[in-house]
Protein backbone atom coordinates (compact mmCIF):
# COMPACT_ATOMS: atom_id res chain seq x y z
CA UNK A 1 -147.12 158.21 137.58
CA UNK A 2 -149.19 160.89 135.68
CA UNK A 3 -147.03 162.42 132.29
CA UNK A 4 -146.52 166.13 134.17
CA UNK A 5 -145.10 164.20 137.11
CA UNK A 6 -142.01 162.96 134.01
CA UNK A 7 -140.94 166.80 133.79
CA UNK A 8 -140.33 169.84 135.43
CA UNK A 9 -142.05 172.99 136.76
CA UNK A 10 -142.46 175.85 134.02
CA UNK A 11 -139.28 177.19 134.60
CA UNK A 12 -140.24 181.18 133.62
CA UNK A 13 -143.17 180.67 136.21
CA UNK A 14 -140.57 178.99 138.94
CA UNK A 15 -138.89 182.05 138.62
CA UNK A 16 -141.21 184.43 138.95
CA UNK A 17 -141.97 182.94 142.48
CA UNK A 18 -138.56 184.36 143.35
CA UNK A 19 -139.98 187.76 143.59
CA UNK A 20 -142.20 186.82 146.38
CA UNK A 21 -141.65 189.21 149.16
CA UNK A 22 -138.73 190.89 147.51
CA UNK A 23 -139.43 194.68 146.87
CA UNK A 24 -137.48 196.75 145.11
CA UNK A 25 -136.25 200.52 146.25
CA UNK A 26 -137.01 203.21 143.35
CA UNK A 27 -133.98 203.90 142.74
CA UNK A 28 -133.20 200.49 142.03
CA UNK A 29 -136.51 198.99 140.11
CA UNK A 30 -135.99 195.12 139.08
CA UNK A 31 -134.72 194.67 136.18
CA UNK A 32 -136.35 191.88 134.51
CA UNK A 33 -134.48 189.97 132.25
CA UNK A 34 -136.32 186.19 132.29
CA UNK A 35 -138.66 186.33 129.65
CA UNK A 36 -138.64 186.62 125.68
CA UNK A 37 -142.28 187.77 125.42
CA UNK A 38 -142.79 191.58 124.43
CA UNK A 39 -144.33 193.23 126.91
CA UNK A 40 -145.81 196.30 124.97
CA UNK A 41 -148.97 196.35 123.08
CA UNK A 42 -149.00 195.58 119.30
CA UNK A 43 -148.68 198.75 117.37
CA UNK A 44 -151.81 201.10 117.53
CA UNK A 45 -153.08 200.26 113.53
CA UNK A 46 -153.03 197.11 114.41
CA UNK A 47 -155.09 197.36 117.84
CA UNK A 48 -157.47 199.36 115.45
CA UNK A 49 -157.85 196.47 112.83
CA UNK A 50 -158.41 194.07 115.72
CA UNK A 51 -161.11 196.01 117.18
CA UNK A 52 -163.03 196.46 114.46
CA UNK A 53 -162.55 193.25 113.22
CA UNK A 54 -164.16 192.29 116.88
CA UNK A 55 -167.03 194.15 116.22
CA UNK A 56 -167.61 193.58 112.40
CA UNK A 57 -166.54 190.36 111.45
CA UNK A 58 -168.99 187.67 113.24
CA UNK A 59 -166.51 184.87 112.25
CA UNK A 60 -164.27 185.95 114.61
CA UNK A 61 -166.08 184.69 117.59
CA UNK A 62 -166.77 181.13 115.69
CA UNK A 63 -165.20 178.00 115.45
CA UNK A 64 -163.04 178.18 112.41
CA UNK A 65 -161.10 175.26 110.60
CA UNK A 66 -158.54 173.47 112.22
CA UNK A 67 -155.63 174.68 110.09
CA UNK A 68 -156.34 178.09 110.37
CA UNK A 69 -157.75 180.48 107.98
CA UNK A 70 -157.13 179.78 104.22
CA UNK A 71 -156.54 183.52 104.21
CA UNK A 72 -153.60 183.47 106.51
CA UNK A 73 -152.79 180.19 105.49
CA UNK A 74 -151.95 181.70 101.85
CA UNK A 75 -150.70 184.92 103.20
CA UNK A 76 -147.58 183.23 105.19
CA UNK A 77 -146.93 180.69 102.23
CA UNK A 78 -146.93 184.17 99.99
CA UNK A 79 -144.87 185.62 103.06
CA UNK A 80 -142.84 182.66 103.33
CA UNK A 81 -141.88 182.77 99.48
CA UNK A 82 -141.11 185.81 99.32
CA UNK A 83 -138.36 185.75 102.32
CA UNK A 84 -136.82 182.58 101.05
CA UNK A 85 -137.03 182.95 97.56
CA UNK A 86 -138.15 179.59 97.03
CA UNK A 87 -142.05 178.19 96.46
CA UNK A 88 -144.23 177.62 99.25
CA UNK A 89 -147.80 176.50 98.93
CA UNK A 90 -150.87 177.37 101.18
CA UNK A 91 -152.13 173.65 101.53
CA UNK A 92 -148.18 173.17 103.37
CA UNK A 93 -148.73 175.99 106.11
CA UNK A 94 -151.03 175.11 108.94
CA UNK A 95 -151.98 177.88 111.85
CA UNK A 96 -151.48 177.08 115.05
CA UNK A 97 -152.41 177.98 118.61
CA UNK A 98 -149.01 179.92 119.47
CA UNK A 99 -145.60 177.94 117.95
CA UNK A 100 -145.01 175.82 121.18
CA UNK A 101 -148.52 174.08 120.04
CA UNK A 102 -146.92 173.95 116.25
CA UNK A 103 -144.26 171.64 118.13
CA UNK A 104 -146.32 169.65 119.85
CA UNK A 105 -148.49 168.95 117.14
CA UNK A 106 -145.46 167.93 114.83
CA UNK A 107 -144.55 165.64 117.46
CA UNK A 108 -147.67 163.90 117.45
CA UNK A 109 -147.51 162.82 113.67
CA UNK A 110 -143.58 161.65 114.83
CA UNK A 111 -143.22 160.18 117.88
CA UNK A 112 -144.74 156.86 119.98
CA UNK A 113 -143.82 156.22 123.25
CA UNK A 114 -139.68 154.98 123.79
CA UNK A 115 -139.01 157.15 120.85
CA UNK A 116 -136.44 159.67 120.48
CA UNK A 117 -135.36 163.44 119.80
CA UNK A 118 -132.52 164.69 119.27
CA UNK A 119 -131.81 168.74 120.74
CA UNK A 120 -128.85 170.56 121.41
CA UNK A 121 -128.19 172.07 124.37
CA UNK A 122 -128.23 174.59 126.12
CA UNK A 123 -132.03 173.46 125.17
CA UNK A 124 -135.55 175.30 124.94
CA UNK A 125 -137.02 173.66 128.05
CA UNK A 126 -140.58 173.89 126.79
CA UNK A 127 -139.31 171.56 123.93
CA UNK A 128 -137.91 169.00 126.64
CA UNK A 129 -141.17 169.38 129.13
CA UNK A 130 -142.98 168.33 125.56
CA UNK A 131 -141.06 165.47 125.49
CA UNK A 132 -140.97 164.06 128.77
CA UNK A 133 -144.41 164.41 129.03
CA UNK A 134 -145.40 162.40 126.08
CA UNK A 135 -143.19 159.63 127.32
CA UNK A 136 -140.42 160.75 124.06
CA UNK A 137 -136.58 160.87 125.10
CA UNK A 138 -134.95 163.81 124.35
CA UNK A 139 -131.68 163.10 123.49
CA UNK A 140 -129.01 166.17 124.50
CA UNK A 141 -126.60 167.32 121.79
CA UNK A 142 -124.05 169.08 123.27
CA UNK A 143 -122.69 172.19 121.53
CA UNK A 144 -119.05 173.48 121.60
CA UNK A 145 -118.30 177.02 122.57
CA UNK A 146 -119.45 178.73 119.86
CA UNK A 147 -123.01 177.41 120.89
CA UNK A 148 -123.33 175.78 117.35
CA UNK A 149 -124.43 172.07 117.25
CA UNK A 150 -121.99 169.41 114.72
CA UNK A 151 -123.98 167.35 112.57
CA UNK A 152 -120.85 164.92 112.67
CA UNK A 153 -121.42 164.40 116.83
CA UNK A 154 -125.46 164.39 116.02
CA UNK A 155 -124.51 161.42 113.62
CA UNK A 156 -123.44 159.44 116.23
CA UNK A 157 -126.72 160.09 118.62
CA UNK A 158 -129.01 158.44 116.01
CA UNK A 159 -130.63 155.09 116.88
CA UNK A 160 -133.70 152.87 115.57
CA UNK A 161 -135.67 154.88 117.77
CA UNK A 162 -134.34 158.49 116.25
CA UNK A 163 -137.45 160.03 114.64
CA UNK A 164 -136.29 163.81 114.62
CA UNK A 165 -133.83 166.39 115.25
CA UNK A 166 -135.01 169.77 116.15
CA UNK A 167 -133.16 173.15 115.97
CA UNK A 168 -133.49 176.26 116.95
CA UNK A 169 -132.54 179.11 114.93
CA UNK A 170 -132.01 182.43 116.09
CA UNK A 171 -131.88 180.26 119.01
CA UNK A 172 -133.42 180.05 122.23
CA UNK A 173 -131.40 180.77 124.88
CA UNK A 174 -128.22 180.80 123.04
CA UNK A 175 -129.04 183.32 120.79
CA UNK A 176 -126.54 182.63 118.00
CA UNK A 177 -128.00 182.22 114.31
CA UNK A 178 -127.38 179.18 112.68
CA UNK A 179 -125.50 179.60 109.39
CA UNK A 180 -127.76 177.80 106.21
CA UNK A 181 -124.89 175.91 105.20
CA UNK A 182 -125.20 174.26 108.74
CA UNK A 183 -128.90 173.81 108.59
CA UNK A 184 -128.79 172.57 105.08
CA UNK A 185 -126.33 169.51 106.40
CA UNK A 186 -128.35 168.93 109.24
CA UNK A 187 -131.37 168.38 106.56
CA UNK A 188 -129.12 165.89 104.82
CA UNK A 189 -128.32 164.10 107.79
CA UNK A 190 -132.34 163.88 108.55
CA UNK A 191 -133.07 162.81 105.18
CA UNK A 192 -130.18 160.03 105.06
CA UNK A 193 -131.65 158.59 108.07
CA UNK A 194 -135.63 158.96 107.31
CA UNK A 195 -136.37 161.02 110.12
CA UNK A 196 -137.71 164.73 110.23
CA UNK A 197 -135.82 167.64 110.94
CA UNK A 198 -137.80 170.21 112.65
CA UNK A 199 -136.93 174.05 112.61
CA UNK A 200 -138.19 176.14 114.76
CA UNK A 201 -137.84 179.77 113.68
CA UNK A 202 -139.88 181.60 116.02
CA UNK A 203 -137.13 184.75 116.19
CA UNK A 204 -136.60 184.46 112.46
CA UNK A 205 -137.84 188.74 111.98
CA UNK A 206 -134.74 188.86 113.98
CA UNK A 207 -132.42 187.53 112.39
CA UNK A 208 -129.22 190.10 112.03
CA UNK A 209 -127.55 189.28 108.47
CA UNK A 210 -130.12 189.64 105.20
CA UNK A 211 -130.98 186.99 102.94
CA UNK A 212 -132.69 184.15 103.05
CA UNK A 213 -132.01 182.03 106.64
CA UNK A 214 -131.52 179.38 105.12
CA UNK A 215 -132.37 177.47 101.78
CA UNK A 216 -134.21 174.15 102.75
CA UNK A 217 -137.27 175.29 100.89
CA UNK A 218 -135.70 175.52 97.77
CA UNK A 219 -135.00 171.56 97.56
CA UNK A 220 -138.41 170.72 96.08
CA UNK A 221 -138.80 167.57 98.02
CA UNK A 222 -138.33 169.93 101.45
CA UNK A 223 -141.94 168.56 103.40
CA UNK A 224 -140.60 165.30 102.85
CA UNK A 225 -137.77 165.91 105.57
CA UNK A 226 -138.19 169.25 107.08
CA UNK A 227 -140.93 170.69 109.13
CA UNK A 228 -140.51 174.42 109.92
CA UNK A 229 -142.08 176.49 112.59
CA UNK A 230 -143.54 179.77 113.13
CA UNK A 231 -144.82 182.35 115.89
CA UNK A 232 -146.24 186.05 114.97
CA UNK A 233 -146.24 186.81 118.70
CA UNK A 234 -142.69 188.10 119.18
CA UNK A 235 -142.56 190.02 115.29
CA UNK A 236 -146.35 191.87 115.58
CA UNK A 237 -146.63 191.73 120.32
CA UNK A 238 -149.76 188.90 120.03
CA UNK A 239 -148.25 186.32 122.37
CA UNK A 240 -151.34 186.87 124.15
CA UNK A 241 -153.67 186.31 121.42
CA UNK A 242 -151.73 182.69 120.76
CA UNK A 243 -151.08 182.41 116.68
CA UNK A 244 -148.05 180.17 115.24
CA UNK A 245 -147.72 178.03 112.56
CA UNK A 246 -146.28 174.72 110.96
CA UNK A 247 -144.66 174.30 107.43
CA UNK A 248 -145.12 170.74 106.47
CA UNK A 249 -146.34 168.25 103.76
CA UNK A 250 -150.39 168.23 103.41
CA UNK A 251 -149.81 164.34 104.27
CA UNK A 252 -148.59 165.34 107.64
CA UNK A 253 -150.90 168.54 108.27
CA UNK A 254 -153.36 165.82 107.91
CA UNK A 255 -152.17 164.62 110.58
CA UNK A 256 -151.37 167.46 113.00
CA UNK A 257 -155.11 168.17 112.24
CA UNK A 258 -156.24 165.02 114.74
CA UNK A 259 -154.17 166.52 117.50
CA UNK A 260 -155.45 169.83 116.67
CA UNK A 261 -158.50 169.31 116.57
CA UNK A 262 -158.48 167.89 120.06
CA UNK A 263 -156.55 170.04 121.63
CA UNK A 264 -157.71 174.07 120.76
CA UNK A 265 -159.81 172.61 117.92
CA UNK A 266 -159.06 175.76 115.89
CA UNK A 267 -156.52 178.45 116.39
CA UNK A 268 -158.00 181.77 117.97
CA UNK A 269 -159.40 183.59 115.77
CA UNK A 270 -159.06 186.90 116.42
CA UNK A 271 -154.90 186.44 116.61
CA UNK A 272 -155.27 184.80 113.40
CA UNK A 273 -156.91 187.87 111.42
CA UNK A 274 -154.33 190.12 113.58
CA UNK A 275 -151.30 188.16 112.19
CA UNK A 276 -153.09 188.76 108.48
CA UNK A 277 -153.48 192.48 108.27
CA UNK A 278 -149.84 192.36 110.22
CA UNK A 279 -148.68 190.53 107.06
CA UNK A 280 -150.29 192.80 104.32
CA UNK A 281 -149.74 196.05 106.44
CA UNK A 282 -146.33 195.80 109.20
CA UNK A 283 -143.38 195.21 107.29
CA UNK A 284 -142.14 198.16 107.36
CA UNK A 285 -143.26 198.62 111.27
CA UNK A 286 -141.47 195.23 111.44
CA UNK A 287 -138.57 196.43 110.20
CA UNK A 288 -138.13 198.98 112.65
CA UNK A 289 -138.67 196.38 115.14
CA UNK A 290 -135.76 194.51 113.50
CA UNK A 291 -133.65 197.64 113.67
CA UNK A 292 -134.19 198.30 117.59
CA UNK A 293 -133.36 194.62 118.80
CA UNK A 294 -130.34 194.44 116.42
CA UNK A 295 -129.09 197.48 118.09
CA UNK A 296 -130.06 196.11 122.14
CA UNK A 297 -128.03 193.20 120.51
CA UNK A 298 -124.50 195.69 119.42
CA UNK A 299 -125.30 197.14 123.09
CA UNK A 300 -125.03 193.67 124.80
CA UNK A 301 -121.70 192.80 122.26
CA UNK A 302 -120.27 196.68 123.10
CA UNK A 303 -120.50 196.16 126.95
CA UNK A 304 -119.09 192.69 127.19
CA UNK A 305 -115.42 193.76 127.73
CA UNK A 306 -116.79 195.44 131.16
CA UNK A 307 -117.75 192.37 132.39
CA UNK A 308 -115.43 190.33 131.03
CA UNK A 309 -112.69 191.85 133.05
CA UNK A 310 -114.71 190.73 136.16
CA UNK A 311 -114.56 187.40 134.86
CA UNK A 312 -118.39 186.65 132.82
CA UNK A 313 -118.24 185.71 129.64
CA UNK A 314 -120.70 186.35 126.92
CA UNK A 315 -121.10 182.67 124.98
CA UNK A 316 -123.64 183.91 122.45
CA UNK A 317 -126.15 187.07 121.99
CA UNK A 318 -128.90 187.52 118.85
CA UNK A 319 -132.37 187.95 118.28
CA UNK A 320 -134.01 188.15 121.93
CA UNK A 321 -131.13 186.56 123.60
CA UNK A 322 -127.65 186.73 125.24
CA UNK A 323 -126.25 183.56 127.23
CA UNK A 324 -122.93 184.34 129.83
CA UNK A 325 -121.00 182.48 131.97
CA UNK A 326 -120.83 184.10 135.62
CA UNK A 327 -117.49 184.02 137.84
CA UNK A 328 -118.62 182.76 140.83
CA UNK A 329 -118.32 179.44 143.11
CA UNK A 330 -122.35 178.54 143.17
CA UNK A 331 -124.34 177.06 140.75
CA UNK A 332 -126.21 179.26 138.45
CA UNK A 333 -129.51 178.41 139.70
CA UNK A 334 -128.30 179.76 143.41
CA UNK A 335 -126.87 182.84 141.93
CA UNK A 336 -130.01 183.77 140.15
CA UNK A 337 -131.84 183.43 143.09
CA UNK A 338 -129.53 185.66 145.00
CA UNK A 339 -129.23 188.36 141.90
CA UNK A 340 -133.46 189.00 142.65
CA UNK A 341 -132.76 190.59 146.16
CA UNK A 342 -129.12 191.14 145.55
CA UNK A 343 -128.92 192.77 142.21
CA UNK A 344 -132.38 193.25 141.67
CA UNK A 345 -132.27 191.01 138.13
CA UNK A 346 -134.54 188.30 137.58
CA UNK A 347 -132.88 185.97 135.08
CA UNK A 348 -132.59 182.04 134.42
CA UNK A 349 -130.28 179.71 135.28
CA UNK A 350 -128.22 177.71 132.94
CA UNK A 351 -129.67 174.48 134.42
CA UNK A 352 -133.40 175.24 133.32
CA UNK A 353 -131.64 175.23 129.89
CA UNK A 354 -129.33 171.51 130.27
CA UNK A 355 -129.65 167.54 131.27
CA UNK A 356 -128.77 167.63 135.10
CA UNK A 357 -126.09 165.52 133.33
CA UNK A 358 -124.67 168.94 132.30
CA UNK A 359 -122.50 170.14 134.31
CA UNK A 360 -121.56 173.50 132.40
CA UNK A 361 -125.54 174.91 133.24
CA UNK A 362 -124.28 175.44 136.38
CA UNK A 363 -122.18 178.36 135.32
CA UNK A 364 -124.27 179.99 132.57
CA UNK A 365 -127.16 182.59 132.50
CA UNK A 366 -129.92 183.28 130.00
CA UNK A 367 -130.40 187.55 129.51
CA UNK A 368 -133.40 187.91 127.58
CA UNK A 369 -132.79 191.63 126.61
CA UNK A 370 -135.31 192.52 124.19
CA UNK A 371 -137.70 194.02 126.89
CA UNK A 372 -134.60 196.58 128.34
CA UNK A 373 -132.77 199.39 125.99
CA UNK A 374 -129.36 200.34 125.81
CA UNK A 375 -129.86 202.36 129.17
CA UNK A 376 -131.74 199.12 130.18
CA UNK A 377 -128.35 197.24 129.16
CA UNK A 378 -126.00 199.80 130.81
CA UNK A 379 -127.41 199.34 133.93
CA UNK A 380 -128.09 195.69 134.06
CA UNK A 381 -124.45 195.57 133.44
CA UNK A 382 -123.66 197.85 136.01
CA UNK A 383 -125.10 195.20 138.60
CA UNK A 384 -123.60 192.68 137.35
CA UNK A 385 -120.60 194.17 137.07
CA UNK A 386 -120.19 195.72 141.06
CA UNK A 387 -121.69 192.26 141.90
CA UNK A 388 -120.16 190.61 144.89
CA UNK A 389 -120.57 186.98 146.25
C-alpha cells in the first residue's frame, strides 16, 4: 500500500467539492467559513517591497541556503527575543517552506517507522495526514470541555515508542490559548521522558492576553526539549508565497537540513525577503491586524447566547477559530454537507478534526471566522440560528 493510501483526503479540499453545483441566490451569498487562510492581499507597502525586490534583487530568483536567509534567520531570533523576553539565537531558527513543512521536517529528525506522537484532539488533521503517511502513530489525547489537554492523562499515553508531544497554541480548530503555566508542565513532562515537545504557534500574532505566550525559552537548556514553530502567512497574508519556520537546537537544524534539502531544497525566496521587511516595517500594521480578529473573536463570544438557546454550544473561540456543538440528530459531517445548500455555510465537520474512535466529532463544527466581520458573524449566526433539520 503506497503512504497517501495510510491517510485521508485533504479535508479543506474535500470540502470545497461540496460546492459543486450548488449556487447561491444574491441575496444569500455563501458564507464561507472552512478555511484559516486570509484571503486579502498583504498590505500595499509590503506588495511594493516585494515588487521591487522582484525586480532588483537577482538573489531572489536563486537557490538560496537551506535554512533560509541568515537575514531573516536573525531577524525572527531578534523578533523572537524580543516577544518572549528571553535569548534566542539565529543559528536556532531555521526558515521553512510554509509551517506545515516546519512540522514535517521536525518529524524527520524524531520519528522511524512504529513510532509515536502524541496530539490532542480535536486535532490539526494536516498534523495526523503527516503522520500516517510516514508510517508514525499518532496517538489521540483527548481534551475535557474546556478544550485544554492534562499533562497528568498525557502521562499515561507515553510508551518506549513516545518520541514527541505536539501542541497547538492558539489552537487549531479549538481556538482556545493555552495558558504558559500549562505549556511549561507539558515541557517538563517531555523532558522527564527524553522526548521533544513540539509547539506549533502559527496564530501566535493572535494571541488575545499580552505578555509573553509562554516562557519555555527562558530555560536555557530549551532546544534540548522543545522545538517551536512558526508561519508569517496568517500575521503579514503570504500563505501563498509559503514562509514558516522552526526553533530548534543547531544539532537538530542539522538535521531538518537533509529533509530540507530534499524536499523544497530552500525556502522561496521571495516570501522569505517579504516576511523580513514585514518584521522591520509591520508591527504596528500587525497590530491592527491583532485588534480586528480579537474583536471578530468578542463578536463570536457576544452572539453565542442566540444560539445557545437553540441548543449549539460554543466549546472554544480565539485567534482564527471558534469550535460549537450543533443540536441536531446527524453526524456533523452530514450536517455540514446539508448547511452548503441549506444554509449556504461551508464549514468542517468535527470528524475531520478526531480518531473515528471519537465519537464527540460527530456533534462539533469548526467556524474559521477570521475571513467574515461582525456583520459577517451576525449573519452566519442568523443561519444557523433559523436552521431547521
Amino acid at each position: 500500500m503506497p503512504r497517501t493510501a495510510a491517510t485521508f483526503a485533504p479535508p479543506v479540499m474535500e470540502a470545497r467539492r461540496w460546492l459543486d453545483g450548488v449556487t447561491f441566490p444574491p441575496d444569500r451569498p455563501l458564507i464561507n467559513v472552512s478555511q484559516a487562510a486570509p484571503v486579502a492581499p498583504p498590505p500595499e507597502p509590503l506588495r511594493a517591497a516585494m515588487a521591487e525586490a522582484v525586480r532588483a534583487s537577482p538573489d531572489v530568483h536563486l537557490y538560496g541556503p537551506v535554512l533560509g536567509l541568515p537575514e531573516l534567520r536573525a531577524a525572527l531570533a531578534e523578533e523572537t527575543a524580543r516577544l518572549y523576553g528571553s535569548p534566542v539565537r539565529a543559528d536556532q531558527v531555521a526558515i521553512t517552506a510554509g509551517c506545515n513543512q516546519a512540522f514535517c521536517a521536525a518529524l524527520a529528525t524524531l520519528c522511524t517507522e512504529g513510532d509515536e506522537v502524541i496530539l490532542p484532539t480535536p486535532w490539526y488533521f494536516n498534523h495526523t495526514m503527516w503522520l500516517q503517511m510516514s508510517g508514525i502513530t499518532p496517538v489521540p489525547l483527548p481534551t475535557g470541555a474546556d478544550l485544554l489537554p492534562d499533562p497528568e492523562r498525557a502521562a499515561a499515553l507515553i510508551t518506549s515508542r513516545t518520541r514527541a508531544i505536539t501542541l497547538v497554541t492558539p489552537n487549531n480548530p479549538g481556538g482556545v490559548e493555552y495558558p504558559p503555566g500549562l505549556i511549561s508542565e507539558f515541557a517538563e513532562l517531555a523532558r522527564r521522558h527524553g522526548i521533544a515537545l513540539i509547539v506549533d504557534e502559527t496564530y501566535r500574532d493572535f494571541l488575545s492576553r499580552s505578555g509573553a505566550p509562554h516562557g519555555l525559552f527562558a530555560d536555557p537548556g530549551w532546544d534540548e526539549t522543545v522545538i517551536s514553530l512558526y508561519s508569517f502567512s496568517k500575521s503579514y497574508r503570504l500563505t501563498g508565497h509559503r514562509v514558516g519556520a522552526m526553533l530548534a537546537s543547531p544539532a537538530r537544524l542539522a538535521e531538518a537540513e537533509k529533509f530540507l534539502d530534499t524536499v523544497a531544497i530552500c525556502p522561496p525566496q521571495l516570501g522569505q525577503h517579504a516576511a523580513l521587511w514585514g518584521i522591520a516595517n509591520l508591527r504596528q500594521w500587525l497590530a491592527g491586524e491583532r485588534a480586528e480578529i480579537l474583536d471578530r473573536r468578542a463578536a463570536i463570544a457576544e452572539g453565542a447566547p442566540r444560539l445557545e438557546a437553540t441548543g449549539w454550544r460554543l466549546l472554544g473561540a480565539g485567534a482564527y477559530f471558534a469550535y460549537v456543538q450543533h443540536p441536531f440528530g446527524i453526524p456533523s459531517d452530514d450536517l455540514c454537507r446539508r448547511l452548503v445548500p441549506e444554509a449556504g455555510i461551508l464549514a468542517l465537520p468535527g470528524t475531520m478534526f478526531t480518531p473515528e474512535s471519537d465519537a464527540s466529532g460527530t456533534r462539533q463544527l469548526r467556524i474559521a471566522f477570521a475571513n467574515i466581520d461582525r456583520q459577517g458573524i451576525a449573519a452566519l449566526y442568523d443561519r444557523l440560528e433559523s436552521l431547521a433539520l
